[in-house]
Protein backbone atom coordinates (compact mmCIF):
# COMPACT_ATOMS: atom_id res chain seq x y z
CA UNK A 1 -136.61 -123.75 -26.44
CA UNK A 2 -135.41 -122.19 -23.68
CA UNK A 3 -135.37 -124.15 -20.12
CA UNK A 4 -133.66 -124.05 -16.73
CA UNK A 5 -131.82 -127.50 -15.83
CA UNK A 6 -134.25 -130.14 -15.70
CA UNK A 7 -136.85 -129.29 -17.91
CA UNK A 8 -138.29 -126.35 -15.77
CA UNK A 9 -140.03 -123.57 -18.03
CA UNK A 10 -138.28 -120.16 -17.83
CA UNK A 11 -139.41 -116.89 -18.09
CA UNK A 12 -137.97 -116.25 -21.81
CA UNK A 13 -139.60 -119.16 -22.87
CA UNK A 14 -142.71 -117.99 -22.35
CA UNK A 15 -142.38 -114.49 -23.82
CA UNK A 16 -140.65 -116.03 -27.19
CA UNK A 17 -143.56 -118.73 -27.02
CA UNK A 18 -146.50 -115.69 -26.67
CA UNK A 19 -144.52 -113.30 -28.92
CA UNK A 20 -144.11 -110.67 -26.28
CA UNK A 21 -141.50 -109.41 -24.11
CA UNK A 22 -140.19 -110.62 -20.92
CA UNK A 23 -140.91 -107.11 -18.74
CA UNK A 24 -144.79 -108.37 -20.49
CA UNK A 25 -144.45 -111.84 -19.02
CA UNK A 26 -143.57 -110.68 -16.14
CA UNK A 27 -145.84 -108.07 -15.42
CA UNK A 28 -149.56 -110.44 -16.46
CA UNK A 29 -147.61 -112.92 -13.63
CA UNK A 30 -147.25 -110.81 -10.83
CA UNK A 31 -150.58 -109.04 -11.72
CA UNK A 32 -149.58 -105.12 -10.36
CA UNK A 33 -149.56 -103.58 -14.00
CA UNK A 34 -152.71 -103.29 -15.90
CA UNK A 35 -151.79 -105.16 -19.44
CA UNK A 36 -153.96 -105.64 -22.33
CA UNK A 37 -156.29 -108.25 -22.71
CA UNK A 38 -155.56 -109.95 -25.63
CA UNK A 39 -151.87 -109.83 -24.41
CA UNK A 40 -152.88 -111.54 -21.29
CA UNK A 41 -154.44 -114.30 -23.00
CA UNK A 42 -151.24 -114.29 -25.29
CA UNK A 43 -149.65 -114.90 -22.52
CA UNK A 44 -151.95 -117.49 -20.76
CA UNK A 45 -152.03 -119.53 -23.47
CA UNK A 46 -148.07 -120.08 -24.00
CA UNK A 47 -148.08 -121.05 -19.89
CA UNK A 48 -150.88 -123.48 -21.03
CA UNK A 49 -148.57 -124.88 -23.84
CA UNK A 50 -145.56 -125.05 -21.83
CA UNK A 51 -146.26 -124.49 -18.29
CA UNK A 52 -146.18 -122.05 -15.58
CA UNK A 53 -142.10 -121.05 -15.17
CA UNK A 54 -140.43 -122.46 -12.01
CA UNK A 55 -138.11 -120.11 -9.44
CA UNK A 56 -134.76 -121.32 -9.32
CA UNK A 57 -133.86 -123.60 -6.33
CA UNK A 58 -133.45 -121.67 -3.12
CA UNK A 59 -130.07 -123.09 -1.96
CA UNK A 60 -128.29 -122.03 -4.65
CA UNK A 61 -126.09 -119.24 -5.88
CA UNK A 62 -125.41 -120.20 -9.79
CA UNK A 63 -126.33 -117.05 -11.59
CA UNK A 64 -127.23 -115.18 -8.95
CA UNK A 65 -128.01 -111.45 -9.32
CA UNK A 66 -126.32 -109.27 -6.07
CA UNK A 67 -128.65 -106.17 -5.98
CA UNK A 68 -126.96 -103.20 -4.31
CA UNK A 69 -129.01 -100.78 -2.32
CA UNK A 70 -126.25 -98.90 0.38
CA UNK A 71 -129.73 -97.30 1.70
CA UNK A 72 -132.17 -98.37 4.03
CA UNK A 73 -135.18 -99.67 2.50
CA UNK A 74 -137.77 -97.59 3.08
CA UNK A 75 -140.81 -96.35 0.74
CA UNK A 76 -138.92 -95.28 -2.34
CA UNK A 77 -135.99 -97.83 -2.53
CA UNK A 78 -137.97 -100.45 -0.75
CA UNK A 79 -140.51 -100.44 -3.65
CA UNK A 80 -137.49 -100.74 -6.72
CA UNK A 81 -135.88 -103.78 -4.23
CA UNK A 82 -139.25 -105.65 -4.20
CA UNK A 83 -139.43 -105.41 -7.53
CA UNK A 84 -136.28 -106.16 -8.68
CA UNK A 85 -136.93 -109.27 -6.67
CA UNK A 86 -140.04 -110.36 -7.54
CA UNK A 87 -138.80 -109.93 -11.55
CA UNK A 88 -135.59 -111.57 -10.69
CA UNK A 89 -137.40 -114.85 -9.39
CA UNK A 90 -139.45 -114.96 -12.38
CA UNK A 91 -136.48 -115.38 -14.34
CA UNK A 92 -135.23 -117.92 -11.61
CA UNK A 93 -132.47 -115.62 -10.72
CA UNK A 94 -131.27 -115.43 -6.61
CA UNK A 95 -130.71 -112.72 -5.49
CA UNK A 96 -128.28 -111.62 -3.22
CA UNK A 97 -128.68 -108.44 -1.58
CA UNK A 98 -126.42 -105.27 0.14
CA UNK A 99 -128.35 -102.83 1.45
CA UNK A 100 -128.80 -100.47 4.71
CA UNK A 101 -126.43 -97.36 5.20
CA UNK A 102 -124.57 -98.59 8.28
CA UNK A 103 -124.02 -101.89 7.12
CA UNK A 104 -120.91 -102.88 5.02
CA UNK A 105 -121.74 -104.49 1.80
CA UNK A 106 -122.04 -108.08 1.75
CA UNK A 107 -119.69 -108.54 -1.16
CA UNK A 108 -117.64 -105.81 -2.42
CA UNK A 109 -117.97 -103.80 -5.71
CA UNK A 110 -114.47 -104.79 -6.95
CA UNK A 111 -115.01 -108.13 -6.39
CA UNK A 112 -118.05 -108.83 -8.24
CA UNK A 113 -116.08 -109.76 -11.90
CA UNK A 114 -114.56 -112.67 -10.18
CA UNK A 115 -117.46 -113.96 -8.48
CA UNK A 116 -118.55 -116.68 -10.64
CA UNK A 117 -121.34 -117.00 -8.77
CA UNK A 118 -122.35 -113.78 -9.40
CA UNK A 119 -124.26 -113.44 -12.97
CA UNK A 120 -124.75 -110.43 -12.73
CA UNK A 121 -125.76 -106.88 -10.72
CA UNK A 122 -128.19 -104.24 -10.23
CA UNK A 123 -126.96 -100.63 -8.27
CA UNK A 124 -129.55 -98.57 -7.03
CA UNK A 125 -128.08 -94.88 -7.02
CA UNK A 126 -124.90 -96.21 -6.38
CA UNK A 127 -122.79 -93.78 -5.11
CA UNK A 128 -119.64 -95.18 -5.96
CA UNK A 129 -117.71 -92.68 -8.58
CA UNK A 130 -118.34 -93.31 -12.15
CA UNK A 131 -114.82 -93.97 -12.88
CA UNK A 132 -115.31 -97.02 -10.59
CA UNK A 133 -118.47 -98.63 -12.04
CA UNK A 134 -116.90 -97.84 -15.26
CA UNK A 135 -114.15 -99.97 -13.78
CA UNK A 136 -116.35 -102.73 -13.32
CA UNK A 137 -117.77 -102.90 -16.97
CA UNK A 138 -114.44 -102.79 -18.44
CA UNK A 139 -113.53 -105.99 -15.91
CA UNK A 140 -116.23 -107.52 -17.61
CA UNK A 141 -119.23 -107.49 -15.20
CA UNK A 142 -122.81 -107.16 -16.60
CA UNK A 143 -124.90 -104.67 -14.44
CA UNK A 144 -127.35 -101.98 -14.73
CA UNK A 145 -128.03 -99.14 -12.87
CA UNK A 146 -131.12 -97.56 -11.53
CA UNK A 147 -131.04 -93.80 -10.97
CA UNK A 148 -127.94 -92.75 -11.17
CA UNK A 149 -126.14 -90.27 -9.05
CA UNK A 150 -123.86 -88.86 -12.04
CA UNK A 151 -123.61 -89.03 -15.77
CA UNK A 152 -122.28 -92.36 -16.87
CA UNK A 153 -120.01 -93.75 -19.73
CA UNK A 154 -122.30 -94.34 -22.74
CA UNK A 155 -121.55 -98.13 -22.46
CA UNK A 156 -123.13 -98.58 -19.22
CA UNK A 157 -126.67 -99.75 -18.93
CA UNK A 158 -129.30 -97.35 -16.85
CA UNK A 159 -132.92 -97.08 -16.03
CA UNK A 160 -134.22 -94.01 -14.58
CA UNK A 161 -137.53 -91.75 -14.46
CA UNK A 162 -137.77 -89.23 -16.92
CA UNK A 163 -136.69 -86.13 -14.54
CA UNK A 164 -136.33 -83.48 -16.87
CA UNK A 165 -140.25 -84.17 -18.03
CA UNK A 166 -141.21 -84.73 -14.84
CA UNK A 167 -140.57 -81.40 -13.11
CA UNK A 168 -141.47 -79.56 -16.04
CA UNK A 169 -144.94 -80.82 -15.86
CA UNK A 170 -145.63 -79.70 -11.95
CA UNK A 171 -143.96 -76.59 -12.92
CA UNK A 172 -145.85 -76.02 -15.79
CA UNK A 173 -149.09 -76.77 -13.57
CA UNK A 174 -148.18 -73.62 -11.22
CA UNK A 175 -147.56 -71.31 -13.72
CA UNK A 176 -150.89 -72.24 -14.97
CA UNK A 177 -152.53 -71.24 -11.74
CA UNK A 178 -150.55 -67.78 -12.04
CA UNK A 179 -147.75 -68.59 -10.07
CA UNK A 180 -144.53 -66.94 -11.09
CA UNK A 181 -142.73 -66.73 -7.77
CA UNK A 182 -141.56 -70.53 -7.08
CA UNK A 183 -139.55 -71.78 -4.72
CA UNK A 184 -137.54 -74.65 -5.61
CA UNK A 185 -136.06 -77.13 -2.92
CA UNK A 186 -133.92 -79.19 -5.18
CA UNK A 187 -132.11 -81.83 -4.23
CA UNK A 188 -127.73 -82.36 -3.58
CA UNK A 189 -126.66 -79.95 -6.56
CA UNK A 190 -123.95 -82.86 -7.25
CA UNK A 191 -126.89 -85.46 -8.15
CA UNK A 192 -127.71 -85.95 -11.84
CA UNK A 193 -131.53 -85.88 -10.87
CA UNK A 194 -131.10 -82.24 -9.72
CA UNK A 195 -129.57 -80.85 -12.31
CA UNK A 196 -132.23 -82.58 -15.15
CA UNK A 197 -135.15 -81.36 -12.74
CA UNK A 198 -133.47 -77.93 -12.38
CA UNK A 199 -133.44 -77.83 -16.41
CA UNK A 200 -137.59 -78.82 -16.33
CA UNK A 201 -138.46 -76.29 -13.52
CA UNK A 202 -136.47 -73.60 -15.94
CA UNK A 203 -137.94 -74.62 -19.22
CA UNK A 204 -141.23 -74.27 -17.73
CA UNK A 205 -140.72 -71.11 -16.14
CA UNK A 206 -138.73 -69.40 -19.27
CA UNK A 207 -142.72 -70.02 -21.14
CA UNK A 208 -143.96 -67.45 -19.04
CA UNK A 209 -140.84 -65.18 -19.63
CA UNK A 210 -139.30 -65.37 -16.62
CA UNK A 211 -136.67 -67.26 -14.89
CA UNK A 212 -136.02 -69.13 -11.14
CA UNK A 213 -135.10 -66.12 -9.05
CA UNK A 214 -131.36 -67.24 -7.34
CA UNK A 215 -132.97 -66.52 -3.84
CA UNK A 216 -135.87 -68.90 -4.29
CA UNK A 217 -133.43 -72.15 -4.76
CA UNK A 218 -131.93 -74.15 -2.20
CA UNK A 219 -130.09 -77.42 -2.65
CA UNK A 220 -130.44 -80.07 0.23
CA UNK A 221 -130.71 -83.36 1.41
CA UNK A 222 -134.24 -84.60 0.56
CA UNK A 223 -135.37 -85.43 4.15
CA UNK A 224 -138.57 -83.61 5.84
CA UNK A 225 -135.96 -81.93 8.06
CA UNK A 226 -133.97 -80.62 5.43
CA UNK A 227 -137.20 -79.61 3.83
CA UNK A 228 -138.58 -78.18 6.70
CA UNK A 229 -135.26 -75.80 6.72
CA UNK A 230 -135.28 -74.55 3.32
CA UNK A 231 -138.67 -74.17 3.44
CA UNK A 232 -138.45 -71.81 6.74
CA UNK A 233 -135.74 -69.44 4.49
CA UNK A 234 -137.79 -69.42 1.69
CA UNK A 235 -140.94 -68.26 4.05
CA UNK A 236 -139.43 -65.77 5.59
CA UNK A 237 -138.37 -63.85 2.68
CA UNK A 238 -139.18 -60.13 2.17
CA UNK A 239 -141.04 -61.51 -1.01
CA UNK A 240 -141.87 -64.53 0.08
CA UNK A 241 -142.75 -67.39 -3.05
CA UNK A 242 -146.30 -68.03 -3.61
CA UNK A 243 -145.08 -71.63 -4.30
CA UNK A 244 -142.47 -74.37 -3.69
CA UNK A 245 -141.56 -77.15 -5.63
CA UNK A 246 -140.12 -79.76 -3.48
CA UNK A 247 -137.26 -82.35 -4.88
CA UNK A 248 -139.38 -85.14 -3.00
CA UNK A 249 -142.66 -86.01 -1.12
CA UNK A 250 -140.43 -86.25 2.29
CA UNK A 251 -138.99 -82.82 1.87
CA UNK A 252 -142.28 -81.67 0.78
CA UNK A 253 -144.06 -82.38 4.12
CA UNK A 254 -141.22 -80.39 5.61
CA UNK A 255 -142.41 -77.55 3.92
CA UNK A 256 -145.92 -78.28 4.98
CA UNK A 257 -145.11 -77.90 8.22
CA UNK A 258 -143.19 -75.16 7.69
CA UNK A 259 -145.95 -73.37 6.34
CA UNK A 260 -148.40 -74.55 8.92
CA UNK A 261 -146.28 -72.92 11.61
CA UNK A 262 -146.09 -69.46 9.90
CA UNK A 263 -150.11 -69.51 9.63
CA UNK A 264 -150.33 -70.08 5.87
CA UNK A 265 -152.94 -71.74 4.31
CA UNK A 266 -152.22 -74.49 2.09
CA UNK A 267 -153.13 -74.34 -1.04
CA UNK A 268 -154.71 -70.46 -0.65
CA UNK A 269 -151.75 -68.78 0.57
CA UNK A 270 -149.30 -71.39 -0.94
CA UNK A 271 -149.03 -74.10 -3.19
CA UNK A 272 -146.59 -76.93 -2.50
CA UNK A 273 -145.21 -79.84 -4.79
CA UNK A 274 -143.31 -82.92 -4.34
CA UNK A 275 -141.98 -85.71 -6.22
CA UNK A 276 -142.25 -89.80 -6.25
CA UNK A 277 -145.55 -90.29 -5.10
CA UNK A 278 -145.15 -92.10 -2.00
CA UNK A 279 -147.47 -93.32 0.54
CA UNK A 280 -146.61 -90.15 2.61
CA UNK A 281 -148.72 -87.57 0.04
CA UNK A 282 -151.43 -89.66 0.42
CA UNK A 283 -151.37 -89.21 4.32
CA UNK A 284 -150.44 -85.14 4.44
CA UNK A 285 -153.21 -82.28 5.16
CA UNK A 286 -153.84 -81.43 2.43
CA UNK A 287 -153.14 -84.00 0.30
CA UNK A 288 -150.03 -83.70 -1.90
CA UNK A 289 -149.66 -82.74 -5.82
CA UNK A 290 -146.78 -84.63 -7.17
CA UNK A 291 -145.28 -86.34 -9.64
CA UNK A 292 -144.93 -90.63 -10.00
CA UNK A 293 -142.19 -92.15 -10.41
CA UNK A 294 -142.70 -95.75 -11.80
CA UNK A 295 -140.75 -97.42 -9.21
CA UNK A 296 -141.60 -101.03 -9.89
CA UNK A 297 -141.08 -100.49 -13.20
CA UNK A 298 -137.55 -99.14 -13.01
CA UNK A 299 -136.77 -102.56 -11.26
CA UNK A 300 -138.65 -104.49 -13.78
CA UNK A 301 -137.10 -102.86 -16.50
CA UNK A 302 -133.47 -102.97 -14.55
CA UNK A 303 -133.71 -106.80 -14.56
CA UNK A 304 -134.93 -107.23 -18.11
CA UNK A 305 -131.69 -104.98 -19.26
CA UNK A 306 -129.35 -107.26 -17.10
CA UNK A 307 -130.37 -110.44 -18.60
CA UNK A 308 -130.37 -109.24 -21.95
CA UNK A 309 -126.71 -108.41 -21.29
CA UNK A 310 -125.97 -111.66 -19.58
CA UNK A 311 -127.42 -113.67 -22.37
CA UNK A 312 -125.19 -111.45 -24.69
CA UNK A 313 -128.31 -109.86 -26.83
CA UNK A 314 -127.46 -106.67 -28.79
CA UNK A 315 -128.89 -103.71 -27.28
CA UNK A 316 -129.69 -100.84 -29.27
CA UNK A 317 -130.63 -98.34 -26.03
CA UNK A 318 -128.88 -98.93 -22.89
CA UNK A 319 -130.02 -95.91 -21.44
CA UNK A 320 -133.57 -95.71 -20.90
CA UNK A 321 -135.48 -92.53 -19.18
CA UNK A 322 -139.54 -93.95 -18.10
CA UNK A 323 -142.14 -91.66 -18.21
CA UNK A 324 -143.68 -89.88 -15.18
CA UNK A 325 -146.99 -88.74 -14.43
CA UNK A 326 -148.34 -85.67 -12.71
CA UNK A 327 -150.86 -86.18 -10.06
CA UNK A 328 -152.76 -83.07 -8.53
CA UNK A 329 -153.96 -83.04 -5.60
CA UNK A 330 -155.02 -80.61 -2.62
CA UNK A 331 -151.83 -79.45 -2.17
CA UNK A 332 -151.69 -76.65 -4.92
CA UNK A 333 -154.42 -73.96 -5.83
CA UNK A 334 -153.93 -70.53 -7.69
CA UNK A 335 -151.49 -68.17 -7.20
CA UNK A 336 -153.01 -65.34 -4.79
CA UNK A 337 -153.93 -62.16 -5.73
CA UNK A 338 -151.84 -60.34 -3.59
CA UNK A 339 -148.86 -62.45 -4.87
């Protein structure tokens, strides 16, 4: 049976004790993801046989995990660091983290596959070329990504939300309320995600036989400034769109206020999407339609890869796309008449 040093009960034990999966274990101890009942009490009764798993001890680095996050950790990466924590110490991993975007990371990339202290790692839209993390697995370091920036090698594991689906759902949901003209703020056109949620705003668009106009797409960085921007050219079109699909919640409330300023109503004049589900559509006037990302799950599902890789498990699918789920809210309404 499996066991840390000393007799302490890990996390693996108690999924191969319950007959479940770790990501399982892990998600009936922390409590956040509704899981079945009768999985629950799977699960409850292997901690009764063998007791509740134990952290690993704080002051030290043996296996640790280094998570790196070059970004500062608000909302969105915030939530995947959290989790990737909170799994990782259910599996009595450290971590050890580099993050923040004016900081210089606390260990370096290429020195990770010597670091025997290091187990393993977890890069959260790294933006380091592929050529270089491809470096890294062939050096013999054991590390998933989360989001990537750009297409990887085959061999290297990833966890990411399923963008393609994703924005063909909340395009799918205009063009049900008559919209045709759409706007698109997409994200950097060099980013993987903007290209797969370029293909879903297209496929969604081509069912109603017609296609994203060239002047109604802009490429930017997802901030509400940069949405703001985009959204003000878009506006002030001859032919303005009667919506806008935003590549995030943040750039989204840039075009909220964009709109706002030019007098249009919100969602009778114009309907406006984003994308992640964040705090922030919760908080805008009127509240924002968008599309969830399952954050903590990424992370959970980023650590659960990584160990199977450390513990040298065969694994079938090292790329795995989670589902996303549209939410509507105030923020979109039909398509008006006029438009």
């Amino acid at each position: 049976m499996a066991r840390l040093p000393g007799g302490r009960v890990t996390v693996r034990a108690i999924a191969a004790e319950a007959g479940v999966s770790i990501a399982t274990v892990s998600r009936v101890m922390n409590g956040r993801v509704p899981v079945a009942p009768e999985t629950r009490e799977l699960v409850r009764r292997a901690v009764e046989r063998l007791g509740a798993p134990t952290p690993a001890r704080r002051g030290s680095a043996e296996g640790a995990v280094y998570v790196h996050c070059p970004y500062v950790l608000t909302d969105y990466f915030g939530l995947i660091v959290s989790s990737v924590a909170e799994t990782l110490d259910l599996h009595g991993r450290r971590l050890l983290l580099g993050a923040g975007q004016a900081s210089r990371p606390s260990i370096p990339l290429a020195s990770l596959p010597d670091d025997r202290a290091v187990a393993g790692a977890v890069l959260i839209l790294p933006p380091e070329p592929s050529a270089e993390l491809e470096g890294l697995r062939a050096r013999g370091l054991h590390f998933v990504v989360i989001d990537p920036m750009a297409p990887l090698h085959p061999d290297i594991a990833a966890v990411s939300a399923a963008h393609t689906a994703g924005a063909r759902s909340v395009t799918a949901h205009l063009a049900g309320l008559g919209h045709r003209r759409i706007g698109v703020i997409n994200g950097p056109s060099e980013w993987l995600a903007s290209h797969s949620r370029m293909v879903g705003h297209t496929s969604a668009l081509a069912e109603t036989g017609t296609l994203p106009a060239p002047e109604f797409v802009r490429s930017i960085e997802p901030t509400p400034e940069h949405g703001y921007t985009a959204a003000c050219e878009l506006l002030d079109l001859p032919s303005r769109p009667t919506a806008i699909v935003a590549f995030n919640d943040k750039a989204a409330a840039g075009a909220l206020r964009a709109a706002y300023e030019r007098g249009l109503r919100v969602p009778e004049d114009l309907s406006i999407t984003g994308f992640d589900d964040l705090d922030l559509g919760r908080s805008t006037q009127p509240t924002l339609t968008t599309v969830r990302q399952p954050l903590e799950e990424m992370g959970r599902m980023a650590v659960s890869l990584l160990m199977r890789l450390v513990d040298r498990h065969t694994i079938d699918t090292l790329h795995v796309e989670l589902a996303t789920q549209l939410i509507v809210r105030g923020s979109t309404g039909p398509a008006p008449r006029s438009g």
